[in-house]
Protein backbone atom coordinates (compact mmCIF):
# COMPACT_ATOMS: atom_id res chain seq x y z
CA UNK A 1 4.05 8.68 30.76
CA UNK A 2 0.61 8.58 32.51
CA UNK A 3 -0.72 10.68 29.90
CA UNK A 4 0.51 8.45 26.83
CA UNK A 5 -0.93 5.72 28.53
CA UNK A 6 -4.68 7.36 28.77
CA UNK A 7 -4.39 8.74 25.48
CA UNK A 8 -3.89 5.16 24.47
CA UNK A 9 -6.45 3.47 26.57
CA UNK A 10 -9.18 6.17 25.27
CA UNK A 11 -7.96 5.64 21.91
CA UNK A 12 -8.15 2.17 21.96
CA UNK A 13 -11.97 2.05 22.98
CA UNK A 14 -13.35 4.83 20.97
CA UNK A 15 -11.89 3.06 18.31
CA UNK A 16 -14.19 -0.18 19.20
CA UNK A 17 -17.33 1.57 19.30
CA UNK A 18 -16.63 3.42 16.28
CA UNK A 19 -19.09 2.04 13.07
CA UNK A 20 -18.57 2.49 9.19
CA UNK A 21 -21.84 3.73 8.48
CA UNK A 22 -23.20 7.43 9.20
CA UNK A 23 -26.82 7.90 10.90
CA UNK A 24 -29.06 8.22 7.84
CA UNK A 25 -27.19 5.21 6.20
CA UNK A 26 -27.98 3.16 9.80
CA UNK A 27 -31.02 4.14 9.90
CA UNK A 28 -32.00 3.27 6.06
CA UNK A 29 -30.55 -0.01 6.60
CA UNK A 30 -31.34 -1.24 9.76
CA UNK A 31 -35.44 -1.12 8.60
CA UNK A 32 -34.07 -4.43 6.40
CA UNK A 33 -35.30 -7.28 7.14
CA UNK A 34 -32.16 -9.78 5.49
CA UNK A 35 -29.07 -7.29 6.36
CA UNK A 36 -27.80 -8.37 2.94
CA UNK A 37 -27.86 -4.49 1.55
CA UNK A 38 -26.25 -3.40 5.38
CA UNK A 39 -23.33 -6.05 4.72
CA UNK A 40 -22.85 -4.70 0.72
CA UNK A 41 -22.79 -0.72 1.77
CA UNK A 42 -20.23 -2.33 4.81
CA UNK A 43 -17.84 -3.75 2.71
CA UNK A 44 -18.13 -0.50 0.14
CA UNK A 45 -17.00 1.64 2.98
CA UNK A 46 -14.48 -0.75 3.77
CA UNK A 47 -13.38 -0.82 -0.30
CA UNK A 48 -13.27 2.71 -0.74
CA UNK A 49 -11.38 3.21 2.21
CA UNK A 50 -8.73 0.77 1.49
CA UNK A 51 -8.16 2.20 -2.14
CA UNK A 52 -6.20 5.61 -0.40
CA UNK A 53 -4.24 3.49 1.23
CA UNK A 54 -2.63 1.26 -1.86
CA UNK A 55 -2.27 4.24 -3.65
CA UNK A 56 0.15 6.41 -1.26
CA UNK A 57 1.77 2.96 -0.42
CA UNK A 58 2.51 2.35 -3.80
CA UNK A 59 4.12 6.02 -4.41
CA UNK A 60 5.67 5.43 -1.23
CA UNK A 61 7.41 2.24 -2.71
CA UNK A 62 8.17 3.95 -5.89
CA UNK A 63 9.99 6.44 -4.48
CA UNK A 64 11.82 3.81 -1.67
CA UNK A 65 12.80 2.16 -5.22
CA UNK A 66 14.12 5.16 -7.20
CA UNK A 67 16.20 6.86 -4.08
CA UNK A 68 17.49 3.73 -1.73
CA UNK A 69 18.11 1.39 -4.64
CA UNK A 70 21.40 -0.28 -4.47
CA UNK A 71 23.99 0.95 -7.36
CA UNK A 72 25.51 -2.15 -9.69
CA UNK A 73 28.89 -1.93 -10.72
């Protein structure tokens, strides 16, 4: 139980100091002045992640649908 509770706790705050953007990206865009391009290549990260996600959700649904529907009589 100790353990789980580490593994958790390390999780947890590796995961907050974990950023979207790799080094050469940071670097690139940090020399900006207005942060407007750091914000767009942000929220592109955050797009293209997303998109995996809908997708397998979606075949996951489909598949819910087809197997666990209820039968009418």
């Amino acid at each position: 139980m100790k353990n789980k509770v580490l593994f958790l706790l390390f999780t947890v705050f590796t995961f907050i100091n974990t950023n979207a953007q790799c080094a050469m990206c940071r670097a690139v865009l940090e020399s900006e002045d207005g942060q407007s391009t750091a914000k767009g290549v942000n929220d592109g990260i955050v797009y293209l992640m997303v998109i995996p996600y809908l997708l397998v959700g979606g075949i996951g649904f489909a598949i819910y649908m087809k197997y666990f529907k209820k039968k009418k009589i």
